[in-house]
PDB file of N, CA and C in Angstrom:
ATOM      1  N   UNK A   1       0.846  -1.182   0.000  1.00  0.00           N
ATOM      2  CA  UNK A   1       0.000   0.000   0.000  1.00  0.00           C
ATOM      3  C   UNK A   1       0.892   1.245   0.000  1.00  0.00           C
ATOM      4  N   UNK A   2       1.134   2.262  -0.840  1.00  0.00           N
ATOM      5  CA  UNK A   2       1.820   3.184  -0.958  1.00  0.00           C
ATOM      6  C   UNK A   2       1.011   4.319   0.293  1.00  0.00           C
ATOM      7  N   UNK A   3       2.041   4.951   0.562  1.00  0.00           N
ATOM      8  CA  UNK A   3       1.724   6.369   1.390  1.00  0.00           C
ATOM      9  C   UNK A   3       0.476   7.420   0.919  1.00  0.00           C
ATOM     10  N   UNK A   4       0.240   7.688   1.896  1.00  0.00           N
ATOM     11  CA  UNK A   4      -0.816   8.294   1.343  1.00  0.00           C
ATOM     12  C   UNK A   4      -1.073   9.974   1.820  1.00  0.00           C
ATOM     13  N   UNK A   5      -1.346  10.696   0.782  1.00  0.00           N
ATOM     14  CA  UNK A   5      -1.566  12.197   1.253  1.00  0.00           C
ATOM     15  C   UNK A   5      -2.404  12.606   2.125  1.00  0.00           C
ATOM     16  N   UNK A   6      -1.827  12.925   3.593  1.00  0.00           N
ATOM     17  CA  UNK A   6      -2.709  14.065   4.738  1.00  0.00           C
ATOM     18  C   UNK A   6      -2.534  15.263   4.203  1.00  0.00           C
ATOM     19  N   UNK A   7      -3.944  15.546   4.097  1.00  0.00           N
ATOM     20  CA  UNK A   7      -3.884  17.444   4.540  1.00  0.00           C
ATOM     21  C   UNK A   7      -4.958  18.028   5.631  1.00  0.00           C
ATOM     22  N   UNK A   8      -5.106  18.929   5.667  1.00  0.00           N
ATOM     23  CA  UNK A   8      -6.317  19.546   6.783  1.00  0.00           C
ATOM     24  C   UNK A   8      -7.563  18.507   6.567  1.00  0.00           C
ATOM     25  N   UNK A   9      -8.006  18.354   5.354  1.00  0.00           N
ATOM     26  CA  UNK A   9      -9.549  17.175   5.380  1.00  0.00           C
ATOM     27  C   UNK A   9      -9.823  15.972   5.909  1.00  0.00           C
ATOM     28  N   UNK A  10      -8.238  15.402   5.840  1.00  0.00           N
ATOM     29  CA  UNK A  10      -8.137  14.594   6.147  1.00  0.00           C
ATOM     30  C   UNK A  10      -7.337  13.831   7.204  1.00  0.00           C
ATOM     31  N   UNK A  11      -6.848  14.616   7.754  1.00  0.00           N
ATOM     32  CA  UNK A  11      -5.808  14.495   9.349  1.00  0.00           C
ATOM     33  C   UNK A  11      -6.170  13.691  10.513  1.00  0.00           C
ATOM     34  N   UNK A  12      -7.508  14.449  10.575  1.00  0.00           N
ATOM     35  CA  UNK A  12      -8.138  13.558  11.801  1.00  0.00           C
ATOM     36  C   UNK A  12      -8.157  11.925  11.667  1.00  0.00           C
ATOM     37  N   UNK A  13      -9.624  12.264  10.838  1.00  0.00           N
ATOM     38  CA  UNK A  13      -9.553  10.544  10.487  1.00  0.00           C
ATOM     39  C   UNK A  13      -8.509   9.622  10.319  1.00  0.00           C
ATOM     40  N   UNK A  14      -7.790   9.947   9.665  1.00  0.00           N
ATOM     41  CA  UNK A  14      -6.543   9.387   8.876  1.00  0.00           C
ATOM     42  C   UNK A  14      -5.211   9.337  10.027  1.00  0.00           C
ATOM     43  N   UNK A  15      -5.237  10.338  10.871  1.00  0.00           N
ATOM     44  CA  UNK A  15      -3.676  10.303  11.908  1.00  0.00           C
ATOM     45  C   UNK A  15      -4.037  10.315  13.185  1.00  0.00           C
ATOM     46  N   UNK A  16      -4.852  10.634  13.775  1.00  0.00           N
ATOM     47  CA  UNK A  16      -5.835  11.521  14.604  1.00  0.00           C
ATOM     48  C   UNK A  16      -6.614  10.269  15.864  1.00  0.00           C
ATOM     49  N   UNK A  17      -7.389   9.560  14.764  1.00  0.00           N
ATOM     50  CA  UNK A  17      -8.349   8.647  14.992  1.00  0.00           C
ATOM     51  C   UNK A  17      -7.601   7.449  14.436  1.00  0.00           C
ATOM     52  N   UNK A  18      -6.763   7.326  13.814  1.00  0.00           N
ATOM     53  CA  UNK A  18      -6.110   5.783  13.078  1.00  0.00           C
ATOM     54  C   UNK A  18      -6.106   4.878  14.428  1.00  0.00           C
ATOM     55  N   UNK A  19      -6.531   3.479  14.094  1.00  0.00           N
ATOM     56  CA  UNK A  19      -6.395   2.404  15.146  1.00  0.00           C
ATOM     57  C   UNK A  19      -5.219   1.903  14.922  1.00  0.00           C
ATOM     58  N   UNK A  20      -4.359   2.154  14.094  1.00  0.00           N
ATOM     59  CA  UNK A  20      -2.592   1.840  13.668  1.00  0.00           C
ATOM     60  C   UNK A  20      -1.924   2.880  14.067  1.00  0.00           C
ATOM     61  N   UNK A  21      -0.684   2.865  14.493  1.00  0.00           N
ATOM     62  CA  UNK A  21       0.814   3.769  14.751  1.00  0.00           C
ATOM     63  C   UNK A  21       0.847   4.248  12.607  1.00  0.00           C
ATOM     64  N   UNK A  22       0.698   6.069  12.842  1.00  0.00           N
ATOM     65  CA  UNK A  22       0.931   6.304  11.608  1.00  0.00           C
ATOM     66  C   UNK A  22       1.979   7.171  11.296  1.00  0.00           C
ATOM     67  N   UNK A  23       2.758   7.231  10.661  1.00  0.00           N
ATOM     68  CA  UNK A  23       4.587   7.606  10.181  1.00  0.00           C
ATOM     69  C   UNK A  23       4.021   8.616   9.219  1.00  0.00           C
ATOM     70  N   UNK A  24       4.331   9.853   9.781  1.00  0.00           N
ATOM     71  CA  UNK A  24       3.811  10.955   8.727  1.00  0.00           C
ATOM     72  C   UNK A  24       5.508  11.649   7.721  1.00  0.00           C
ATOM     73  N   UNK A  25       5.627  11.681   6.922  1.00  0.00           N
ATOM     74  CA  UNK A  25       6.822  12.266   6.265  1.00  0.00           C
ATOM     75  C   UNK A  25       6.051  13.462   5.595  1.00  0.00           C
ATOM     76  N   UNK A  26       6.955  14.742   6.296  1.00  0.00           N
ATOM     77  CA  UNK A  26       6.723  16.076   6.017  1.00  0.00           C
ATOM     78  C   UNK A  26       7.579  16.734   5.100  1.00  0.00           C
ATOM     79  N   UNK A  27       7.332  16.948   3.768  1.00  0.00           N
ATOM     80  CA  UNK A  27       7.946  17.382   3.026  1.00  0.00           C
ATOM     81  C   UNK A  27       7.759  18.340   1.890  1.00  0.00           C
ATOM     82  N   UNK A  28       8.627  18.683   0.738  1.00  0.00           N
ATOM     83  CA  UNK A  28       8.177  19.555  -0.069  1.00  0.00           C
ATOM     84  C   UNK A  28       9.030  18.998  -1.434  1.00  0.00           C
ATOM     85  N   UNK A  29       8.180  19.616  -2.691  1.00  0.00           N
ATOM     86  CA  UNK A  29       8.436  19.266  -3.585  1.00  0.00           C
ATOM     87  C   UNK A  29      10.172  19.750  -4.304  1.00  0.00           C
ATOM     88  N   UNK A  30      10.693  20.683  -3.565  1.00  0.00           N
ATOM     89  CA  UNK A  30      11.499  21.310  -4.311  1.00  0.00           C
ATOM     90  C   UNK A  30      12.863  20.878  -3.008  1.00  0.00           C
ATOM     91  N   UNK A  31      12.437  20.318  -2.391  1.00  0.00           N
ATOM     92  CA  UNK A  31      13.640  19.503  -1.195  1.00  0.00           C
ATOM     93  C   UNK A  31      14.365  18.670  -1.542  1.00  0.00           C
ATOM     94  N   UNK A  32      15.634  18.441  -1.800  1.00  0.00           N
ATOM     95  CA  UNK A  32      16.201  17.395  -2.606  1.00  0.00           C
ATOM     96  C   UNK A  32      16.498  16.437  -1.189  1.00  0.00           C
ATOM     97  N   UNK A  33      16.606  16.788  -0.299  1.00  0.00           N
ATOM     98  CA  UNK A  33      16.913  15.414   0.930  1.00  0.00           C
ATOM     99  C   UNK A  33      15.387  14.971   0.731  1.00  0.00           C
ATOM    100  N   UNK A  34      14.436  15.423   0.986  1.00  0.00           N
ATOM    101  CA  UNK A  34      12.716  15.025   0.947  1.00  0.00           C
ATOM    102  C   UNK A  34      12.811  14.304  -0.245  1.00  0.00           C
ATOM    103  N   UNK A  35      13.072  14.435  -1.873  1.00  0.00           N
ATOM    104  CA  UNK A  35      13.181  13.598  -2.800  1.00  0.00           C
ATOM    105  C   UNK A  35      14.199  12.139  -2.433  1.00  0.00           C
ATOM    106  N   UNK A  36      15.256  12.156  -1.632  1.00  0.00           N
ATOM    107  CA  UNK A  36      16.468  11.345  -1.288  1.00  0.00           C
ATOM    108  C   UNK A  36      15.281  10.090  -0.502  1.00  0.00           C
ATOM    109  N   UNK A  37      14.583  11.277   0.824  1.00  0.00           N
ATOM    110  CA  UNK A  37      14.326  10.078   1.757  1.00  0.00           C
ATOM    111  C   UNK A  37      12.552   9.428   1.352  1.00  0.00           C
ATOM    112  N   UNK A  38      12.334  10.103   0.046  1.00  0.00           N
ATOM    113  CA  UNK A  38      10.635   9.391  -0.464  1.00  0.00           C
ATOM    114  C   UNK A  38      10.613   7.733  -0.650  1.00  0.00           C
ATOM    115  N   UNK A  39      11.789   7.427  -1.704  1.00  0.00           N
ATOM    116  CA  UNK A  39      11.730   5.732  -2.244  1.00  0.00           C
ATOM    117  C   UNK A  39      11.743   5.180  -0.316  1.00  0.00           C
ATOM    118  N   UNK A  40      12.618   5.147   0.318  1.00  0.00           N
ATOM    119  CA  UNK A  40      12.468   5.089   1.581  1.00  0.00           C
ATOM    120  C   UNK A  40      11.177   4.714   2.513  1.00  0.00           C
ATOM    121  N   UNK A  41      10.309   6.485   2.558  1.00  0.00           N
ATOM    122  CA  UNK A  41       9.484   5.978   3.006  1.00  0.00           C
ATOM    123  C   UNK A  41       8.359   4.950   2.018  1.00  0.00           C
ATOM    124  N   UNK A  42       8.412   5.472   1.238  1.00  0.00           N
ATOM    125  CA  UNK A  42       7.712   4.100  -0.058  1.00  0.00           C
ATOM    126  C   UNK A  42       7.553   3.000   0.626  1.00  0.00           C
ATOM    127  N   UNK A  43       8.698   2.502   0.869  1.00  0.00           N
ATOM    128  CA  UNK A  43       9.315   0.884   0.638  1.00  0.00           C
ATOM    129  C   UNK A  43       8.857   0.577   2.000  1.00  0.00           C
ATOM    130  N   UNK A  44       9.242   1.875   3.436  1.00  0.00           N
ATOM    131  CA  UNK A  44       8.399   1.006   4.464  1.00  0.00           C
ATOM    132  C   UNK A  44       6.513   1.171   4.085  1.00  0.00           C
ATOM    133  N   UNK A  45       5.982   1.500   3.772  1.00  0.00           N
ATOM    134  CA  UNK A  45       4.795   1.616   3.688  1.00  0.00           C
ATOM    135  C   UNK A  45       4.448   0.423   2.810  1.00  0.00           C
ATOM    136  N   UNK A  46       5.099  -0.231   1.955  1.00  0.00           N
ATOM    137  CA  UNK A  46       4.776  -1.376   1.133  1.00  0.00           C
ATOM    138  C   UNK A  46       5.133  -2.124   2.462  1.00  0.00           C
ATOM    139  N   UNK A  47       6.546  -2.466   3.011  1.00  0.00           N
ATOM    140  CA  UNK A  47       6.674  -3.382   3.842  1.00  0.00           C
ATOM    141  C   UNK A  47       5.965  -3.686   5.310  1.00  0.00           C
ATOM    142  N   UNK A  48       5.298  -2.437   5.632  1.00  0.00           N
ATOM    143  CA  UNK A  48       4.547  -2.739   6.799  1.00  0.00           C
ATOM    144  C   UNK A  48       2.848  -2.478   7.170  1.00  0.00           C
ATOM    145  N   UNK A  49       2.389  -2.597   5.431  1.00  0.00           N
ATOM    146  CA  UNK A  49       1.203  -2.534   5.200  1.00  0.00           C
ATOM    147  C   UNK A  49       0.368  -3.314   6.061  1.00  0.00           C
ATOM    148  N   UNK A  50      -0.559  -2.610   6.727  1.00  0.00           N
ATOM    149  CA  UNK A  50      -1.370  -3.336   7.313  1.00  0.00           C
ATOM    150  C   UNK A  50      -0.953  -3.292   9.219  1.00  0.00           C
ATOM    151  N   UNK A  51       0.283  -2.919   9.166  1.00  0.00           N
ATOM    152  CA  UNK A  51       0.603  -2.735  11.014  1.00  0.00           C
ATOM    153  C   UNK A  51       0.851  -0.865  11.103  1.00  0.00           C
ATOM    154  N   UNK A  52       1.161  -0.567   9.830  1.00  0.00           N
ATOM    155  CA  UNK A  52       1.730   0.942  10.331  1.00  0.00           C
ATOM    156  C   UNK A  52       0.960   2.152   8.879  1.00  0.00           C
ATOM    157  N   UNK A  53       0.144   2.841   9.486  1.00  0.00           N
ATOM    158  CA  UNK A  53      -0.234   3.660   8.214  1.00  0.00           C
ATOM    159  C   UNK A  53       0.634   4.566   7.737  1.00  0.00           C
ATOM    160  N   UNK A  54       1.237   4.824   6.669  1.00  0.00           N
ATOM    161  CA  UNK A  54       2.717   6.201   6.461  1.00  0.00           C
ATOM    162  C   UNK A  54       1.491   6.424   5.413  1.00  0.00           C
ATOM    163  N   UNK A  55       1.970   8.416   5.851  1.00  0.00           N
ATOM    164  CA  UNK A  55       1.403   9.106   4.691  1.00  0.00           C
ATOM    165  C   UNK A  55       2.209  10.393   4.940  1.00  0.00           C
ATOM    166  N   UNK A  56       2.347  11.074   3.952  1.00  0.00           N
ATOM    167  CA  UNK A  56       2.861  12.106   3.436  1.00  0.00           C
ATOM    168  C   UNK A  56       1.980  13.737   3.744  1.00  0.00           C
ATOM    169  N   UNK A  57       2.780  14.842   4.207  1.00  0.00           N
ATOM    170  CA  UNK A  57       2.172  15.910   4.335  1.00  0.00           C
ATOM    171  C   UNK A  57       2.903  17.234   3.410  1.00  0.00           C
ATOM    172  N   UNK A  58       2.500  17.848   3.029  1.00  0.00           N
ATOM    173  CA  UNK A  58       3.395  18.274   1.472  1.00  0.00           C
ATOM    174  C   UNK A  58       2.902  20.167   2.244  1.00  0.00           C
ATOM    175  N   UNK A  59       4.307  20.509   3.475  1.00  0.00           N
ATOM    176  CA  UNK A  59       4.435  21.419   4.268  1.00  0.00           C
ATOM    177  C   UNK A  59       3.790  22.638   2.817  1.00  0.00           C
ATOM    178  N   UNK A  60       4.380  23.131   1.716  1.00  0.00           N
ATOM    179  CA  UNK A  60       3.972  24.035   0.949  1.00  0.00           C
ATOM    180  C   UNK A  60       2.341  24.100   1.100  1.00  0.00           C
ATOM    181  N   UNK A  61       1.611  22.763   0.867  1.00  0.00           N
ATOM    182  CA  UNK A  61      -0.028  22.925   0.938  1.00  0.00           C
ATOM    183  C   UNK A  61      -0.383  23.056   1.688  1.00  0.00           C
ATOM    184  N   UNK A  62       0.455  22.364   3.349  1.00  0.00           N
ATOM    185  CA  UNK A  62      -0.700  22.494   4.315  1.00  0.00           C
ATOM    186  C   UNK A  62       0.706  23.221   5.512  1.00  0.00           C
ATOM    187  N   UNK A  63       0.769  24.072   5.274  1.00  0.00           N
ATOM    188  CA  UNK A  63       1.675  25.152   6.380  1.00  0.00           C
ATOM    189  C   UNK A  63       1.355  25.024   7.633  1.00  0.00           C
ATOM    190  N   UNK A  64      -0.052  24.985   7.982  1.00  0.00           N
ATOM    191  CA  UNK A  64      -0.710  24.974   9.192  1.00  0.00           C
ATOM    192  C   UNK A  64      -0.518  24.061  10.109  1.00  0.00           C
ATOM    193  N   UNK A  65      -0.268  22.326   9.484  1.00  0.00           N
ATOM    194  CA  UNK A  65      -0.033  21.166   9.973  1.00  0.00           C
ATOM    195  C   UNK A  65       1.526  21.059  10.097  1.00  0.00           C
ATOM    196  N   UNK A  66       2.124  21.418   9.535  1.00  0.00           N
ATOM    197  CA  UNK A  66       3.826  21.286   9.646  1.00  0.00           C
ATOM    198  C   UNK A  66       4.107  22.681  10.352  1.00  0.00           C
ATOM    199  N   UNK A  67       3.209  23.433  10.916  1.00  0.00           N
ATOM    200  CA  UNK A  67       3.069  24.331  12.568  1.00  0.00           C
ATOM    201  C   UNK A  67       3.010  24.130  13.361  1.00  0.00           C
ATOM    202  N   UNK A  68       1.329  23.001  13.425  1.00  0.00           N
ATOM    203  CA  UNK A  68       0.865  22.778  14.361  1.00  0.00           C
ATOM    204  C   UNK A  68       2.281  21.642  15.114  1.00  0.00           C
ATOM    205  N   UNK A  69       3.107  21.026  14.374  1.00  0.00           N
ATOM    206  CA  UNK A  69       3.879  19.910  14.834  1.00  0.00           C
ATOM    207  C   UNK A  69       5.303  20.465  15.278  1.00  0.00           C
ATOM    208  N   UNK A  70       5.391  22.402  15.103  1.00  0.00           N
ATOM    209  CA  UNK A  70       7.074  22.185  14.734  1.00  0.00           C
ATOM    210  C   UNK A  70       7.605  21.796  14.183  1.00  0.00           C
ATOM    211  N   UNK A  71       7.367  22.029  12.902  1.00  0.00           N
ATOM    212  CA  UNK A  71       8.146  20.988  11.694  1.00  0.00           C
ATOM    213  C   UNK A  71       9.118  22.454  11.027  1.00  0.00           C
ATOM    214  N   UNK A  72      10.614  22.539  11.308  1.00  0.00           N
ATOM    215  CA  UNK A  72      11.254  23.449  11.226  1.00  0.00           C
ATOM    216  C   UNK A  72      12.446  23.530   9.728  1.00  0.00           C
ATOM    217  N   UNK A  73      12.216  22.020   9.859  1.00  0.00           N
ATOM    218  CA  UNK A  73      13.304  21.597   8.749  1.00  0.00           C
ATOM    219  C   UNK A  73      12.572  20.353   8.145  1.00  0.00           C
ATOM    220  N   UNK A  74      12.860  20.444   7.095  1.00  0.00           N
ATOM    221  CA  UNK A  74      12.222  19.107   5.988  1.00  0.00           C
ATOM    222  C   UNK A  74      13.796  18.088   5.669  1.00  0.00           C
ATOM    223  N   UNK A  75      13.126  17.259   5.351  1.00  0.00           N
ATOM    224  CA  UNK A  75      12.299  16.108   5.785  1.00  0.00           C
ATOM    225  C   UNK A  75      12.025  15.732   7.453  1.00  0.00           C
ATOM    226  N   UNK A  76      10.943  15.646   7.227  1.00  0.00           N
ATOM    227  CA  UNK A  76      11.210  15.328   9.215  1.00  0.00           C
ATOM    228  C   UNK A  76       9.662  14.477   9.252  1.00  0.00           C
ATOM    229  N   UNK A  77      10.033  13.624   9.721  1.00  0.00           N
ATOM    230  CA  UNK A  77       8.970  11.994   9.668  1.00  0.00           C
ATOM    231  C   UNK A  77       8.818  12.058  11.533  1.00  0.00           C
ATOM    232  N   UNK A  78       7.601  11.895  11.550  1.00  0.00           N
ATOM    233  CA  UNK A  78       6.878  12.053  13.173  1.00  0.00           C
ATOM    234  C   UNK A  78       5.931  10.773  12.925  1.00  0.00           C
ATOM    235  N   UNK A  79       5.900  10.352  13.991  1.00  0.00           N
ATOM    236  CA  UNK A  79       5.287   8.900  14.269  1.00  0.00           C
ATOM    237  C   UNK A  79       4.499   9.035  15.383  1.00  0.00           C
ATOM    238  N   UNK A  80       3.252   8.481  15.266  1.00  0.00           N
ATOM    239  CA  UNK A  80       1.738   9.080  15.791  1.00  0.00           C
ATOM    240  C   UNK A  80       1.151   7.926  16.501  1.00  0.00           C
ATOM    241  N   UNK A  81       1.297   7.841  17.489  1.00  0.00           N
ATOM    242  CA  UNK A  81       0.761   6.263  18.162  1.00  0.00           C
ATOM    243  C   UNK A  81      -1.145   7.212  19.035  1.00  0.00           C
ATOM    244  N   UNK A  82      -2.031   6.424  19.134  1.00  0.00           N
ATOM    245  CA  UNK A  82      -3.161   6.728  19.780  1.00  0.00           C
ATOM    246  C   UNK A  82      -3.561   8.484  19.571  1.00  0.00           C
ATOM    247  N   UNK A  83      -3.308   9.077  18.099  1.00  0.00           N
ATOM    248  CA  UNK A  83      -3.651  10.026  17.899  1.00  0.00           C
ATOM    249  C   UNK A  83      -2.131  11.140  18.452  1.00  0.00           C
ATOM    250  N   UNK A  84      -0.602  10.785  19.045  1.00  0.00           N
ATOM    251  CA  UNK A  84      -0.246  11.497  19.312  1.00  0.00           C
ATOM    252  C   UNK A  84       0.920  11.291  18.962  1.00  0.00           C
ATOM    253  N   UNK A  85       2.319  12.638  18.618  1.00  0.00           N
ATOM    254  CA  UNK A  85       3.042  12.474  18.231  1.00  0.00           C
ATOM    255  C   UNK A  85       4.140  11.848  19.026  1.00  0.00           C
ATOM    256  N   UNK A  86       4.675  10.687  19.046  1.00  0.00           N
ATOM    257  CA  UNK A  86       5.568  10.351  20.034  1.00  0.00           C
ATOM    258  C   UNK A  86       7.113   9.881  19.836  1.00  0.00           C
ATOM    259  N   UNK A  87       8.147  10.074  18.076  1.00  0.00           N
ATOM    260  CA  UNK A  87       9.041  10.300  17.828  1.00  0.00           C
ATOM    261  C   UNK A  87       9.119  10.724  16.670  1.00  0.00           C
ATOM    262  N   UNK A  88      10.249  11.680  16.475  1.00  0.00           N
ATOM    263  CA  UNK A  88      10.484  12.396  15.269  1.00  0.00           C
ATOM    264  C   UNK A  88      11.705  12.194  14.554  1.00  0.00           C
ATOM    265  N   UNK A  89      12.259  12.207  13.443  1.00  0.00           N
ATOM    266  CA  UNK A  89      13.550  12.519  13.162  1.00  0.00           C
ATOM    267  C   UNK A  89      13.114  13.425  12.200  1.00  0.00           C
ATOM    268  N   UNK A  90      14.434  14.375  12.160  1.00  0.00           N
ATOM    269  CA  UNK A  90      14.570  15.444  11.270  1.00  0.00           C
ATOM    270  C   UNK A  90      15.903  14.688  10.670  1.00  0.00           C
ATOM    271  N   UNK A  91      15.614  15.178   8.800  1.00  0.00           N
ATOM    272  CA  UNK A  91      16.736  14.696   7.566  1.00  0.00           C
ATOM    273  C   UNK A  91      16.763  13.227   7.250  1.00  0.00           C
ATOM    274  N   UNK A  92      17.264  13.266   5.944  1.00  0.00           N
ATOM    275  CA  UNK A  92      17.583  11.816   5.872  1.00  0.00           C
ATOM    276  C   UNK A  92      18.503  10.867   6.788  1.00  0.00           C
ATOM    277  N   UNK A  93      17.626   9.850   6.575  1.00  0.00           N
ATOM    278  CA  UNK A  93      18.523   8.838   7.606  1.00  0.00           C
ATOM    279  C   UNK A  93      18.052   7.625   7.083  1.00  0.00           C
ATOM    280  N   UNK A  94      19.265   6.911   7.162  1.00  0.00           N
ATOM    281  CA  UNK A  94      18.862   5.373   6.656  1.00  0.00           C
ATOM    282  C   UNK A  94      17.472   4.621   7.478  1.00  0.00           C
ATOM    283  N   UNK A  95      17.376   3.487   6.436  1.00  0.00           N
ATOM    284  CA  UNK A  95      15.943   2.780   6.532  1.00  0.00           C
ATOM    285  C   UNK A  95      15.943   2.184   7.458  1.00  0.00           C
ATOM    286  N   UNK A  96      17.155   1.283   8.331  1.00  0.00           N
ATOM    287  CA  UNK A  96      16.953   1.102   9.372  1.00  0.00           C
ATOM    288  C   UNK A  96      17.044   1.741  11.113  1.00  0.00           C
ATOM    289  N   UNK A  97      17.277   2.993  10.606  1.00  0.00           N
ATOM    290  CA  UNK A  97      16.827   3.914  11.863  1.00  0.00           C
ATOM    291  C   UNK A  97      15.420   4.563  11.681  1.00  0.00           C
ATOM    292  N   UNK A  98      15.269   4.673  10.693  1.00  0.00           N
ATOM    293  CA  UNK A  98      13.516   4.704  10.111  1.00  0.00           C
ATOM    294  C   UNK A  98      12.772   3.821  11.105  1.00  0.00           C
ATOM    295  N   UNK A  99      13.280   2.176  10.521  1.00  0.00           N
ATOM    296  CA  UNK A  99      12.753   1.253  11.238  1.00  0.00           C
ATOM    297  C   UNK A  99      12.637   0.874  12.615  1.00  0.00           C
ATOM    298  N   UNK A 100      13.690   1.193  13.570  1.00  0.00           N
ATOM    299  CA  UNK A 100      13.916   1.476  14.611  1.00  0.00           C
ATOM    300  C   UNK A 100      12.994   2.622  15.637  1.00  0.00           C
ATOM    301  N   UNK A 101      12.655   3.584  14.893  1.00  0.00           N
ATOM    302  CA  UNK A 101      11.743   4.298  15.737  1.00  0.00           C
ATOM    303  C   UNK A 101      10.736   4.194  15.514  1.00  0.00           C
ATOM    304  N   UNK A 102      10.118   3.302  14.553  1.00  0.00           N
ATOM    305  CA  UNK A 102       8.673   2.495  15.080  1.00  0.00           C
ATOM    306  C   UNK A 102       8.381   1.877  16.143  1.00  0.00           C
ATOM    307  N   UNK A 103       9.302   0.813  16.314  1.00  0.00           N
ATOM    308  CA  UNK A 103       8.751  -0.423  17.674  1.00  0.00           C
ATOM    309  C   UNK A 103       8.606   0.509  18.702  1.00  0.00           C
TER     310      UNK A 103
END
């Protein structure tokens, strides 16, 4: 299941209310580390389909949500357990420290 786009319509339901731990990657189109760390998050979202929802927040459209979080620097992936944010990394970083701040 590929990542999927949050914006304001869809936040709640989707990150908010999710009965899964969901891996949000905050980024922008013109970010070349955000282009570096996308295949990345891709590949976990294929690989942990079904235990972990990842979706994408695209800071240029939704300014308000990459506020509401402190999102200061792109790429920066926040991980959302029971509606709340509970680890972040800022920049690229390999897939298995990705993986690591799930469990």
């Amino acid at each position: 299941m590929p990542a999927i786009t949050i914006d304001s319509g869809n936040f709640i339901n989707e990150v908010l209310n999710s009965d899964k731990p969901v891996l949000i990657d905050f980024w922008a189109s013109w970010c070349g580390p955000c282009r570096m760390l996308s295949p990345i998050v891709e590949e976990i979202a294929e690989e942990y389909a079904g235990k972990i929802k990842v979706g994408k927040i695209n800071i240029d459209e939704q300014p308000q949500l990459a506020a509401r979080y402190n999102v200061a620097s792109i790429p920066t992936l926040v991980l959302f357990k029971n509606g709340k944010p509970v680890n972040m990394s800022v920049g690229v970083k390999p897939k298995r420290v990705i993986e690591a701040m799930l469990s």
